[in-house]
C-alpha atoms as a PDB file:
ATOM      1  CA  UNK A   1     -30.242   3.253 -15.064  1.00  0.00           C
ATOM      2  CA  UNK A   2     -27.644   0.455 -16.034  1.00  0.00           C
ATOM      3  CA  UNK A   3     -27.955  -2.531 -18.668  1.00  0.00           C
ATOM      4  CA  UNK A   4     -27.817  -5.930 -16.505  1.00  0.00           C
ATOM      5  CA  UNK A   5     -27.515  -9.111 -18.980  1.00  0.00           C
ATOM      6  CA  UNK A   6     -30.938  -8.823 -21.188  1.00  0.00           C
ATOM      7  CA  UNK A   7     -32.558  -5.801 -18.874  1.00  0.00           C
ATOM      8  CA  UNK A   8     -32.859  -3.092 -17.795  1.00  0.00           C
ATOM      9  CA  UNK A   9     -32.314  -2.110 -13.654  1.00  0.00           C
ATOM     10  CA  UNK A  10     -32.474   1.414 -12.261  1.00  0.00           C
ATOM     11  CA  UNK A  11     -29.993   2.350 -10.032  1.00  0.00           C
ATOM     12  CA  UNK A  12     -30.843   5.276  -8.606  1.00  0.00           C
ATOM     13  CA  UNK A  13     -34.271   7.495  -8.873  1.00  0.00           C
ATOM     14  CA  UNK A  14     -34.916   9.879  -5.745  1.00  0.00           C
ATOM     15  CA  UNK A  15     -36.000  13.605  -4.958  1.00  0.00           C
ATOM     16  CA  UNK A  16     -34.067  15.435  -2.475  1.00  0.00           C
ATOM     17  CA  UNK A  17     -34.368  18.813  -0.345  1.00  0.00           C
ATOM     18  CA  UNK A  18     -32.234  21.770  -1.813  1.00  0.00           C
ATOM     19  CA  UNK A  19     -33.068  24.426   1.566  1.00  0.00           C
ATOM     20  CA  UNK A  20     -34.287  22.479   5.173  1.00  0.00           C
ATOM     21  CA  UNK A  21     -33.498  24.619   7.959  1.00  0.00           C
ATOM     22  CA  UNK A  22     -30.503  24.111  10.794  1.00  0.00           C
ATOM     23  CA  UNK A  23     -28.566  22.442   7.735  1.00  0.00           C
ATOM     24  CA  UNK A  24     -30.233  19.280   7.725  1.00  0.00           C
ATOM     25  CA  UNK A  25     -30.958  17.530   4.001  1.00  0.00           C
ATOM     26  CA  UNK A  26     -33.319  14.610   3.093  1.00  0.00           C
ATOM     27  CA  UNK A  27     -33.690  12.582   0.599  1.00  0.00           C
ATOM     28  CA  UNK A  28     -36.375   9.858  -0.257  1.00  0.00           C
ATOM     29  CA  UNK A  29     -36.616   6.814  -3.115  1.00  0.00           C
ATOM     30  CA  UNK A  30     -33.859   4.546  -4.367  1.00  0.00           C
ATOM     31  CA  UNK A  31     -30.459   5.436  -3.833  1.00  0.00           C
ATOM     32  CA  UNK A  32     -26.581   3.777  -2.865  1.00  0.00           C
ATOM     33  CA  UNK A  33     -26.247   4.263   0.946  1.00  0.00           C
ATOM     34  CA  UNK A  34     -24.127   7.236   2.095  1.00  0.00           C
ATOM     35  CA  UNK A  35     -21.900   4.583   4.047  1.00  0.00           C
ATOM     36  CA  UNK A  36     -18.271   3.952   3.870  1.00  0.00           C
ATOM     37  CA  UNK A  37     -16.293   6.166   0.987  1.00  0.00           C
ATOM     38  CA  UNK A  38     -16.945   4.551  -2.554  1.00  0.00           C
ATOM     39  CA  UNK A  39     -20.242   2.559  -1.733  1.00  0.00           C
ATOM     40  CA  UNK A  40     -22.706   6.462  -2.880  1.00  0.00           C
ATOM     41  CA  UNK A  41     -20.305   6.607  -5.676  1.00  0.00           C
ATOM     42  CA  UNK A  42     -21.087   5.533  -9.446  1.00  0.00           C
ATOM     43  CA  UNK A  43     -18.605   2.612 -10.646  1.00  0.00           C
ATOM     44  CA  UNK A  44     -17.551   5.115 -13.779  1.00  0.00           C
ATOM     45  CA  UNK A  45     -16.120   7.776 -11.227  1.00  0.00           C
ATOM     46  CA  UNK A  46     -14.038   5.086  -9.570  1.00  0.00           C
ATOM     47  CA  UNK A  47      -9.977   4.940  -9.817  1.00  0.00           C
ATOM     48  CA  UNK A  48      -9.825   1.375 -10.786  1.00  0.00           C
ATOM     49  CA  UNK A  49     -11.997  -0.554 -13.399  1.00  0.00           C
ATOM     50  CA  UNK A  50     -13.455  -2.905 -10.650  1.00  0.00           C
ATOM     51  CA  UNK A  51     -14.653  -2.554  -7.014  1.00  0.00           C
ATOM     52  CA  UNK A  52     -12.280  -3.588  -4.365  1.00  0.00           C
ATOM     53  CA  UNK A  53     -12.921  -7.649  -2.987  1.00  0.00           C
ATOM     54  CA  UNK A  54     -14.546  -6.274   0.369  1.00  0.00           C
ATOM     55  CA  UNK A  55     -17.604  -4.171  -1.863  1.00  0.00           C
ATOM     56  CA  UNK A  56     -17.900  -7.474  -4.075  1.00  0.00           C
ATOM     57  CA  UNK A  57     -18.186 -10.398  -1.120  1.00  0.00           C
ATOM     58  CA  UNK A  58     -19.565  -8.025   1.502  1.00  0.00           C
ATOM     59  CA  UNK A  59     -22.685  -6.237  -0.336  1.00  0.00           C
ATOM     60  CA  UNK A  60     -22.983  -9.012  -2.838  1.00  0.00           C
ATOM     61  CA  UNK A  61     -21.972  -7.286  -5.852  1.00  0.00           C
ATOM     62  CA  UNK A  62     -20.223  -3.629  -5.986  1.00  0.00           C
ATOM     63  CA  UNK A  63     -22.413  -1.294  -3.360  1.00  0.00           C
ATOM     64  CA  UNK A  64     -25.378  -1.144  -1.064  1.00  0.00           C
ATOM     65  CA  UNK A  65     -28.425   0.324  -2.665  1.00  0.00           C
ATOM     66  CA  UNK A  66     -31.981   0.084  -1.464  1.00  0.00           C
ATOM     67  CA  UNK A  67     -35.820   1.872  -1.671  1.00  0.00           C
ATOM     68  CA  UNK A  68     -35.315   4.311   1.544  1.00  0.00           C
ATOM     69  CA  UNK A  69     -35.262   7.974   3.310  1.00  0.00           C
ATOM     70  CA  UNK A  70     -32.140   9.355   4.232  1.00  0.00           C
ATOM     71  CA  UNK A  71     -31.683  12.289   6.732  1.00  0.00           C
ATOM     72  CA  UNK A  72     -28.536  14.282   7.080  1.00  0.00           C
ATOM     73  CA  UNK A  73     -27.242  17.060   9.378  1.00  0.00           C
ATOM     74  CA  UNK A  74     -24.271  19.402   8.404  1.00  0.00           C
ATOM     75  CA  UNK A  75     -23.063  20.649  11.840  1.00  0.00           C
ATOM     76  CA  UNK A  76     -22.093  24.507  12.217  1.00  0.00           C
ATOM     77  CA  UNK A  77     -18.436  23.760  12.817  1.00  0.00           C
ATOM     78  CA  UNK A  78     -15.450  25.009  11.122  1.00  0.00           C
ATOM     79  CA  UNK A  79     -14.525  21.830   9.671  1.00  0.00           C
ATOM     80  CA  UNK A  80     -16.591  19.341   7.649  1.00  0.00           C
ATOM     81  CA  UNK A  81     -18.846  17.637   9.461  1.00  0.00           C
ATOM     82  CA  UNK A  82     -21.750  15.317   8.504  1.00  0.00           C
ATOM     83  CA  UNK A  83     -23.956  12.998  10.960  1.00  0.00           C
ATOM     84  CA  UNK A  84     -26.448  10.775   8.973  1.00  0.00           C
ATOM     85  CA  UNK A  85     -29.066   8.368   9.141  1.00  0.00           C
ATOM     86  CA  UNK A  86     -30.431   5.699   6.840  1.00  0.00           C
ATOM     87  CA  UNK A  87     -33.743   3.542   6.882  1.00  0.00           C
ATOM     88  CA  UNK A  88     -34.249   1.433   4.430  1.00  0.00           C
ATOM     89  CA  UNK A  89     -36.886  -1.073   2.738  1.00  0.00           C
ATOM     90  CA  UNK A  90     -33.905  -4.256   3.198  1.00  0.00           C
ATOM     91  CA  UNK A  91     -34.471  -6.217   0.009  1.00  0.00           C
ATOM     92  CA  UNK A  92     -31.107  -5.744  -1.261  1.00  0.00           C
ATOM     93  CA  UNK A  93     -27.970  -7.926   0.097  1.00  0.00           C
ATOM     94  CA  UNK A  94     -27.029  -7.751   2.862  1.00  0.00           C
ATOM     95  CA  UNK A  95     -30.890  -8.003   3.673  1.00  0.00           C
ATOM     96  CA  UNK A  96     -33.444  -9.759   1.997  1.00  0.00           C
ATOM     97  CA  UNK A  97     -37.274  -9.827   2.462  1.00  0.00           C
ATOM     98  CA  UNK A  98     -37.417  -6.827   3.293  1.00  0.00           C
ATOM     99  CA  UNK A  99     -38.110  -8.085   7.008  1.00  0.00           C
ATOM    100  CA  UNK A 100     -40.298  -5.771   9.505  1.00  0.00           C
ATOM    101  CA  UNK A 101     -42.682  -4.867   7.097  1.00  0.00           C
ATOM    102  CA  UNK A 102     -40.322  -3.145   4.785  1.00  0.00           C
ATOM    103  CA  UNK A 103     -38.240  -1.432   7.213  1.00  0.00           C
ATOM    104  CA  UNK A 104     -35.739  -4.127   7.384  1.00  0.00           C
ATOM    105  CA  UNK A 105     -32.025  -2.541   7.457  1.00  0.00           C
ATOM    106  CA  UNK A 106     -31.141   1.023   8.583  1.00  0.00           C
ATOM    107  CA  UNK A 107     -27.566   2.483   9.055  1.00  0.00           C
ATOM    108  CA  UNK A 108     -26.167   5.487  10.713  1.00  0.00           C
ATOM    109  CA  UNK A 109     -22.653   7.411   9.838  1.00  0.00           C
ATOM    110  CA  UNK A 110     -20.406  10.803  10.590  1.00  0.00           C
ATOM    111  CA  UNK A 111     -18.014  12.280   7.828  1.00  0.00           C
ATOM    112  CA  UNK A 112     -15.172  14.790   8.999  1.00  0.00           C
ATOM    113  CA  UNK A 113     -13.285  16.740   6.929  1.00  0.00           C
ATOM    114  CA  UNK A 114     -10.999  19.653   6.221  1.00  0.00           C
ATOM    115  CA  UNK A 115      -7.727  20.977   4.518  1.00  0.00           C
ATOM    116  CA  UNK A 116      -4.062  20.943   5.946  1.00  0.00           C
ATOM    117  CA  UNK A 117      -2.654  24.366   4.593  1.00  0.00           C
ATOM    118  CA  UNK A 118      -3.251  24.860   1.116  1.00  0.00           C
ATOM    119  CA  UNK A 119      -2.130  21.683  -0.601  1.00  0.00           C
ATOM    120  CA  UNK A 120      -3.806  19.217   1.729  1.00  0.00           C
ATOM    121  CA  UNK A 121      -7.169  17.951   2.300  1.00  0.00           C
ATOM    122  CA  UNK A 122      -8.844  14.515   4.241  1.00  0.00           C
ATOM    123  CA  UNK A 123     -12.412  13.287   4.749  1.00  0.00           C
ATOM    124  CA  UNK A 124     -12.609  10.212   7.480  1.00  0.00           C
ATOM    125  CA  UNK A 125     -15.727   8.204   8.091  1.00  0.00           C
ATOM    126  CA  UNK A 126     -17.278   5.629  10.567  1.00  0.00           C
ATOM    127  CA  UNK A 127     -20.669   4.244   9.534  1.00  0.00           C
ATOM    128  CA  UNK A 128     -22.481   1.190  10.776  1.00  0.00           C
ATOM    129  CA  UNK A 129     -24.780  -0.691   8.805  1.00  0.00           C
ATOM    130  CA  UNK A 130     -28.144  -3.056  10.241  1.00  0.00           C
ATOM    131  CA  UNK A 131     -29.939  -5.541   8.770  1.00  0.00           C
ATOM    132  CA  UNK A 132     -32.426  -8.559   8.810  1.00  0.00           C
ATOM    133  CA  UNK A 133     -32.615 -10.832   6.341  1.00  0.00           C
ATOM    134  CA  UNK A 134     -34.984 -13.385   5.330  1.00  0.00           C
ATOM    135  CA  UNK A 135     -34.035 -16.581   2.768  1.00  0.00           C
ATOM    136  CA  UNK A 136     -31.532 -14.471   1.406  1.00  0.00           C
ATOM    137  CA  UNK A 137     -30.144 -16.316  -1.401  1.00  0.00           C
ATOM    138  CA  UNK A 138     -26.605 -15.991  -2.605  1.00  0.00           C
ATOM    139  CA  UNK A 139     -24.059 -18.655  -4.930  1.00  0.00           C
ATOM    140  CA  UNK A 140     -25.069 -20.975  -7.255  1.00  0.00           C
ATOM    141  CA  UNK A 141     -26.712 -23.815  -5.355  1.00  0.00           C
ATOM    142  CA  UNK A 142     -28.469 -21.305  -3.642  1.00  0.00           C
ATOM    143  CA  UNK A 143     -26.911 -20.995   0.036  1.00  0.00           C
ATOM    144  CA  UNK A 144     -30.023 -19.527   2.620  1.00  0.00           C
ATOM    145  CA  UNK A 145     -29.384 -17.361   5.147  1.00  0.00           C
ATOM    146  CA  UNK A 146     -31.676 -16.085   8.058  1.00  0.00           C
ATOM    147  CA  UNK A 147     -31.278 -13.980  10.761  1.00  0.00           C
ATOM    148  CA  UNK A 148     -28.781 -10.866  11.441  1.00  0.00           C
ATOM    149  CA  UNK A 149     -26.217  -9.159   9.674  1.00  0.00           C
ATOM    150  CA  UNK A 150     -24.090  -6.055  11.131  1.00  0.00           C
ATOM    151  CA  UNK A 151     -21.625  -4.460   9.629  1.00  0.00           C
ATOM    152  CA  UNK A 152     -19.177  -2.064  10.513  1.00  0.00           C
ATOM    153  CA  UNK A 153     -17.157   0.331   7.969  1.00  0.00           C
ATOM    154  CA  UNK A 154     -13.817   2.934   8.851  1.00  0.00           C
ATOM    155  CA  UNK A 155     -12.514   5.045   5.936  1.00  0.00           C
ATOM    156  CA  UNK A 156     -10.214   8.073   4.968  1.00  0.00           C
ATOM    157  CA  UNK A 157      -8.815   9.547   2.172  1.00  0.00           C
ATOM    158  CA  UNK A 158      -5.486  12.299   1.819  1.00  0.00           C
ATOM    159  CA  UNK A 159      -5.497  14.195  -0.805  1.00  0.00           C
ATOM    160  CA  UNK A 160      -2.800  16.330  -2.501  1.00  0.00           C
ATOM    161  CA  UNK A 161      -2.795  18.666  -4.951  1.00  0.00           C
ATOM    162  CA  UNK A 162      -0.681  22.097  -5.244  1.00  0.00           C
ATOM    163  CA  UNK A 163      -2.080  25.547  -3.768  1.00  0.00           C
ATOM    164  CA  UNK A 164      -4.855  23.380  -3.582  1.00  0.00           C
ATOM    165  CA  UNK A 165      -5.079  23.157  -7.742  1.00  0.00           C
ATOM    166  CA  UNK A 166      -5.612  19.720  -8.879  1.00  0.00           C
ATOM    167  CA  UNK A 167      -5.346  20.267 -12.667  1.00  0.00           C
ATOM    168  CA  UNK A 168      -1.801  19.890 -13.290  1.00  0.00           C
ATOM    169  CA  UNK A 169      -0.547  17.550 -10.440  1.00  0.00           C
ATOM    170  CA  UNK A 170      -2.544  15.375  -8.146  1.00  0.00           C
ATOM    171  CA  UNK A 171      -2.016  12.478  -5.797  1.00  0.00           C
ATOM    172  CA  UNK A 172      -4.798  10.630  -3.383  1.00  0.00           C
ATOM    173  CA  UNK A 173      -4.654   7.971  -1.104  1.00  0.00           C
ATOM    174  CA  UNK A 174      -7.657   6.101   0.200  1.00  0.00           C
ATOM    175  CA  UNK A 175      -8.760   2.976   2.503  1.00  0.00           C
ATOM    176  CA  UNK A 176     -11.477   1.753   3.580  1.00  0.00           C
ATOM    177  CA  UNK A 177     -12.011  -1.180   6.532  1.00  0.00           C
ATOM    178  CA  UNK A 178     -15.221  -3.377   6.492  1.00  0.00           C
ATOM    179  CA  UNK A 179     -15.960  -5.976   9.140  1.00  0.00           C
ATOM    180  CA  UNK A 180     -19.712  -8.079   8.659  1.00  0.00           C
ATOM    181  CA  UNK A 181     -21.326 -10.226  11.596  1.00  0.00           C
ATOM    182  CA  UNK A 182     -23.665 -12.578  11.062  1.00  0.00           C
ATOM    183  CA  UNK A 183     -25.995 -15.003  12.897  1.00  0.00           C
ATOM    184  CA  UNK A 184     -29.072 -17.197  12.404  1.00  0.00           C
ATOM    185  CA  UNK A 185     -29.811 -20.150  10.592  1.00  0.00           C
ATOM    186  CA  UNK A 186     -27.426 -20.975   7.491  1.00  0.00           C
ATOM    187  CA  UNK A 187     -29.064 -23.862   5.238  1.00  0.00           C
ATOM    188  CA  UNK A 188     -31.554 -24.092   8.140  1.00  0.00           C
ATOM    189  CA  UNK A 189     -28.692 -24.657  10.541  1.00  0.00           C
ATOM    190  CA  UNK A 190     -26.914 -22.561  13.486  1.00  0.00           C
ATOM    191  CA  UNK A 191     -24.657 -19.926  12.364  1.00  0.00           C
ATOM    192  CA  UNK A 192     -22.292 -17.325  13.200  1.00  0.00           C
ATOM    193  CA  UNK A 193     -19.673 -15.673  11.109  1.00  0.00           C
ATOM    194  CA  UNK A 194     -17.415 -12.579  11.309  1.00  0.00           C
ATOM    195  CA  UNK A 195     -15.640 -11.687   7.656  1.00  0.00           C
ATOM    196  CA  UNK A 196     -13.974  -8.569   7.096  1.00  0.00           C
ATOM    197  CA  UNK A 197     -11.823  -6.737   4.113  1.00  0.00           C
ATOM    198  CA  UNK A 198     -10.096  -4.048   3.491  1.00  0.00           C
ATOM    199  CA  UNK A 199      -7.940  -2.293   0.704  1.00  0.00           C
ATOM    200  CA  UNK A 200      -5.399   0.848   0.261  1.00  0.00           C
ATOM    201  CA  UNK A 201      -5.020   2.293  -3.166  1.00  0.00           C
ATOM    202  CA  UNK A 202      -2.850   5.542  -4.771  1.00  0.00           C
ATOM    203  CA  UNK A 203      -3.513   7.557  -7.699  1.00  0.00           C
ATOM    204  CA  UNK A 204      -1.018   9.762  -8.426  1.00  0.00           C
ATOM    205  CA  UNK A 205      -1.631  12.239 -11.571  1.00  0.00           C
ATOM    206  CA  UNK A 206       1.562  12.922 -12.535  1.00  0.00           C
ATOM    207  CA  UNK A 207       1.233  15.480 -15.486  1.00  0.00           C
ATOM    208  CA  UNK A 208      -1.751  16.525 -17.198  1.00  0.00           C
ATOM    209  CA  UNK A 209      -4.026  14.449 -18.703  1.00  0.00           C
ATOM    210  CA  UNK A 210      -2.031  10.939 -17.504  1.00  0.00           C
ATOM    211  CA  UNK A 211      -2.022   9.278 -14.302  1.00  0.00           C
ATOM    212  CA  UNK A 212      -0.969   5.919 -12.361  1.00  0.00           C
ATOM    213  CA  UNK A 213      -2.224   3.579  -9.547  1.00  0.00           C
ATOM    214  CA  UNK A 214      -1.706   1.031  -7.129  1.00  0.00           C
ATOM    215  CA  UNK A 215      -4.208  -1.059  -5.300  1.00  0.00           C
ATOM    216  CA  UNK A 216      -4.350  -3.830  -2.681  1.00  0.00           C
ATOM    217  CA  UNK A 217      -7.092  -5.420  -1.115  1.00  0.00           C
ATOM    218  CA  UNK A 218      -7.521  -8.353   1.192  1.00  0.00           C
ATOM    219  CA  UNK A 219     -10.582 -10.439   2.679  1.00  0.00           C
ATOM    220  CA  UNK A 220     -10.681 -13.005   5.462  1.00  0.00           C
ATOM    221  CA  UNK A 221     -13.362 -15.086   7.195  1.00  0.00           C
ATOM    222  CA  UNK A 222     -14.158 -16.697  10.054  1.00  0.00           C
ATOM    223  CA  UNK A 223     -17.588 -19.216  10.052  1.00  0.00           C
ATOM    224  CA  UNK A 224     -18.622 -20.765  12.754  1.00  0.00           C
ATOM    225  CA  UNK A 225     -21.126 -23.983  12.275  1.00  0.00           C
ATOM    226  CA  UNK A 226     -22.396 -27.369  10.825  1.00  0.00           C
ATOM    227  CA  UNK A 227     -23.970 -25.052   7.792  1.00  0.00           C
ATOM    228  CA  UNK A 228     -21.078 -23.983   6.219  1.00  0.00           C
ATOM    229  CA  UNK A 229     -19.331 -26.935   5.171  1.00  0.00           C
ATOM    230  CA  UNK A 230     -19.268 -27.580   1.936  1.00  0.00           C
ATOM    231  CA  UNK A 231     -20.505 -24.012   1.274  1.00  0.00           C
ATOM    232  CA  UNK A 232     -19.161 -20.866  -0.248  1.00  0.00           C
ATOM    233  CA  UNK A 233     -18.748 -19.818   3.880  1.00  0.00           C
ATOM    234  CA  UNK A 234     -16.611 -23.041   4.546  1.00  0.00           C
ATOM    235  CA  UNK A 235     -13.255 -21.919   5.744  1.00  0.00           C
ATOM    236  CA  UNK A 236     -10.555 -23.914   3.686  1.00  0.00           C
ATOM    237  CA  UNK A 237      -7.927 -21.961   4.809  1.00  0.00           C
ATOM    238  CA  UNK A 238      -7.135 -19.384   2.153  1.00  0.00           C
ATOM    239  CA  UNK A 239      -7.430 -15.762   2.559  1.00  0.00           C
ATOM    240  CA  UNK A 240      -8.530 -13.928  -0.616  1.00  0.00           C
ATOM    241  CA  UNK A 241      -6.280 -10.993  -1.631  1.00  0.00           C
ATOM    242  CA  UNK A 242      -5.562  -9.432  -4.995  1.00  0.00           C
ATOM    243  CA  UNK A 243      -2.911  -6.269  -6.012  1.00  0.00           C
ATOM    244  CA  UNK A 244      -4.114  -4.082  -8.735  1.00  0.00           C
ATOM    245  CA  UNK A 245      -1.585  -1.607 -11.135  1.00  0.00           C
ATOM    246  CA  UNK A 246      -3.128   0.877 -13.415  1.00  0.00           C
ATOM    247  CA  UNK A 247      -2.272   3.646 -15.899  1.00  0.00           C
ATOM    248  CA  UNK A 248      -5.025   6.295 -17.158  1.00  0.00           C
ATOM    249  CA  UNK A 249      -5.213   8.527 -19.838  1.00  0.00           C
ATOM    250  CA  UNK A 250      -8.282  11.484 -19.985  1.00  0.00           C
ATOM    251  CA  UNK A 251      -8.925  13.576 -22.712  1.00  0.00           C
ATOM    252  CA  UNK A 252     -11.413  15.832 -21.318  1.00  0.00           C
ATOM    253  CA  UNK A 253     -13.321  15.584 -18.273  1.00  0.00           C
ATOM    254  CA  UNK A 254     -15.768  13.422 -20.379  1.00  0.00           C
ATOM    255  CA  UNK A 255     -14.677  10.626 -21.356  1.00  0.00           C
ATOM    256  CA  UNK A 256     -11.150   8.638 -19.747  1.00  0.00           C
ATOM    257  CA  UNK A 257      -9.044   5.436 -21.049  1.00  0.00           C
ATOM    258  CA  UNK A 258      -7.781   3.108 -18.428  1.00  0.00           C
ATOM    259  CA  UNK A 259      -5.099  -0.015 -18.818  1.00  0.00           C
ATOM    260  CA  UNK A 260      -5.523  -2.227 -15.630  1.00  0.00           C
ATOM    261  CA  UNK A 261      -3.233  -5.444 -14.507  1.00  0.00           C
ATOM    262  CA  UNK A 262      -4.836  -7.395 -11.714  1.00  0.00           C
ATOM    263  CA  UNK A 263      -2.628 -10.313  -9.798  1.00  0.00           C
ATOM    264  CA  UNK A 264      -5.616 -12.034  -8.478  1.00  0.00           C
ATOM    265  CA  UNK A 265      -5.741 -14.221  -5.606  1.00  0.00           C
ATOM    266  CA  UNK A 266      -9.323 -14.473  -4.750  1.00  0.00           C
ATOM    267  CA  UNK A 267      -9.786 -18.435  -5.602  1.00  0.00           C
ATOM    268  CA  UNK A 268      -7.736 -21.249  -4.629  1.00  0.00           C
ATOM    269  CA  UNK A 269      -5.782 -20.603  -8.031  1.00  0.00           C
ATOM    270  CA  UNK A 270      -3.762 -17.444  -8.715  1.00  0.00           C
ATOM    271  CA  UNK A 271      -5.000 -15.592 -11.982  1.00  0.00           C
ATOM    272  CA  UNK A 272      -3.380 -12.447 -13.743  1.00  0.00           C
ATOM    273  CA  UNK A 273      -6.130 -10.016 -15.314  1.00  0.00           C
ATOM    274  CA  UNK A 274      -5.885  -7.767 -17.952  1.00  0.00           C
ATOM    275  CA  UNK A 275      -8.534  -5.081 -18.426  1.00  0.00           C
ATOM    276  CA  UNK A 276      -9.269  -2.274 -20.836  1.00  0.00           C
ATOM    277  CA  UNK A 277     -11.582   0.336 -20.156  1.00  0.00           C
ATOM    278  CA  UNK A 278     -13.178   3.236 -21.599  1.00  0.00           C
ATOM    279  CA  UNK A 279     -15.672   5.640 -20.333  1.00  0.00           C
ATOM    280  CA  UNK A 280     -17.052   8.517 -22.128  1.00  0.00           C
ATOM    281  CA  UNK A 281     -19.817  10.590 -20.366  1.00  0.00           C
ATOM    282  CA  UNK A 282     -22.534  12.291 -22.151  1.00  0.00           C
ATOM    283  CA  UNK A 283     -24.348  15.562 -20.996  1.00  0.00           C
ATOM    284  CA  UNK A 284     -23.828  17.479 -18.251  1.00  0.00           C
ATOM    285  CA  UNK A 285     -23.572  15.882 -14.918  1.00  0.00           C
ATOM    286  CA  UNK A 286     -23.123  16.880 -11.165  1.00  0.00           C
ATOM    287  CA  UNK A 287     -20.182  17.461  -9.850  1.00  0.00           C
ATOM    288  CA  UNK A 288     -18.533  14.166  -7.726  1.00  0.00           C
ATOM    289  CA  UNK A 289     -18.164  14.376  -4.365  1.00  0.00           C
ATOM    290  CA  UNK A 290     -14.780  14.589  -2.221  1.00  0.00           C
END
C-alpha cells in the first residue's frame, strides 16, 4: 500500500504457490511485472533515491504493475535459470483500457544466473513486454494514444563481495537497456515511434555500515508523424540524460540514510538536485531478491 497525494493506492496484493510440481510457481492478483531487473522491486530497496529516466518516461511513472497471473518455471540446470510468463488485465501504462476484454498486455522473460568462484556472482535477463492500449492518456493537455506498444528490456548485474560475504565489503554493478515501439493513432493521427533508455550504476560498500554510488542514465526518441508536433513526443532535438552521485549510511538492516546529487539534464534546461532520504522499515519483511 503507498500514500499517493490525498489517497490511498495498493501496490501490490496477490497469493502465490509455495510447492507446484516440475518447479513451476504461480502467482495471481496485483503485482509489479517480473520484467527487466528493478521494475518487481519496491522503490525503498533501490540504490538511488529515484528510478532511473528509462522506468520514469517508459512505464509512465517508476514500474509496470497490473491485475494479472504470472507463471514461472525454474529449469533443473546447474545454474540459475528462470523462464516466465505474464498476462495481464492492461489498464496500467503502457496499456490502457484494458483492451481484449481485460487481457490487454502480456510479457514473457528468462533470468540466468550463477557465481564466478567464491567472490563473484551475475543474474542477466531478456524480457519482452506487449500491449494494447486504448485513449491512453498521458501529460498535461492530455496527449491520446491508440494502438500498439512493444517493448523490449536487456539487463545484468556483477556482483562482488569476499568469500562470497557481503557484510563487510561489497561492490555491484548493474544496467539495464529498454527500447519501446509504438504505433496507431496519436491525437487521432498516424503514428509511429521507437524511444529507448538505458542507465549503468555502481555501489560500492566500502566498510561497514557506509557506502557510495554512481549513476548514469540516458533516453532518446525517435517520433514519426503529424501528431507529435507540438507534443510531449515532438522531437526538438535534445536527448535527455542525467548523472547521479550518492553516499549511504545504514544503521541496521532497518532503516538507511542516503545523501543524493543529481546533474539533471532531462529538460531543455540543466538542473542540479539535491536529495535527502531516509527509510526506516518496520516489521519483519522478506528477504530481497538478487
Amino acid at each position: 500500500v503507498v500514500v499517493v497525494g490525498t489517497g490511498v493506492e495498493l501496490e501490490e496484493s496477490y497469493v502465490q504457490t509455495l510447492a507446484l510440481p516440475a518447479g513451476f510457481t504461480a502467482k495471481g492478483g496485483r503485482f509489479f511485472s517480473r520484467i527487466g531487473y528493478l521494475n518487481e522491486q519496491h522503490a525503498h530497496a533501490d540504490d538511488f533515491v529515484d528510478r532511473p529516466l528509462a522506468y520514469r518516461a517508459l512505464f509512465g511513472g517508476s514500474q509496470y504493475g497490473d491485475d494479472g497471473l504470472q507463471v514461472r518455471w525454474l529449469a533443473p540446470a546447474n545454474v540459475f535459470l528462470e523462464f516466465g510468463a505474464e498476462n495481464f488485465r492492461g489498464q496500467r501504462f503502457p496499456g490502457g483500457g484494458s483492451a481484449h476484454q481485460g487481457t490487454g498486455t502480456w510479457s514473457a522473460f528468462v533470468h540466468i544466473g550463477d557465481d564466478l568462484g567464491t567472490d563473484y556472482s551475475y543474474r542477466a535477463g531478456l524480457s519482452y513486454l506487449s500491449t494494447q492500449a486504448r485513449a491512453r492518456e498521458s501529460g498535461d493537455t492530455p496527449d491520446v494514444f491508440e494502438g500498439e506498444s512493444k517493448m523490449l528490456i536487456a539487463d545484468a548485474v556483477l556482483k562482488w563481495a569476499p568469500n562470497g560475504n557481503p557484510k563487510e565489503r561489497n561492490f555491484k554493478l548493474q544496467a539495464e537497456w529498454m527500447q519501446r515501439r509504438e504505433s496507431g493513432q496519436f491525437n487521432a493521427a498516424d503514428y509511429s515511434g521507437t524511444q529507448q533508455g538505458g542507465y549503468m550504476q555502481a555501489v560500492w560498500q566500502f566498510a561497514p555500515h557506509w557506502s557510495t554510488g554512481l549513476r548514469s542514465d540516458w533516453l532518446s526518441a525517435s517520433n514519426q508523424g503529424n501528431a507529435v508536433a507540438g507534443s510531449a513526443l515532438e522531437d526538438l532535438g535534445h536527448s535527455p540524460k542525467r548523472q547521479s552521485v550518492l553516499i549511504e549510511f545504514d544503521r541496521s538492516e532497518f532503516s538507511r540514510l542516503r545523501l543524493q546529487y543529481n546533474r539533471d539534464q532531462s529538460q531543455a534546461q540543466a538542473a542540479d538536485e539535491v536529495f535527502v532520504s531516509y527509510v526506516y522499515s518496520l516489521g519483519a519483511h522478506s528477504a530481497h531478491s538478487f
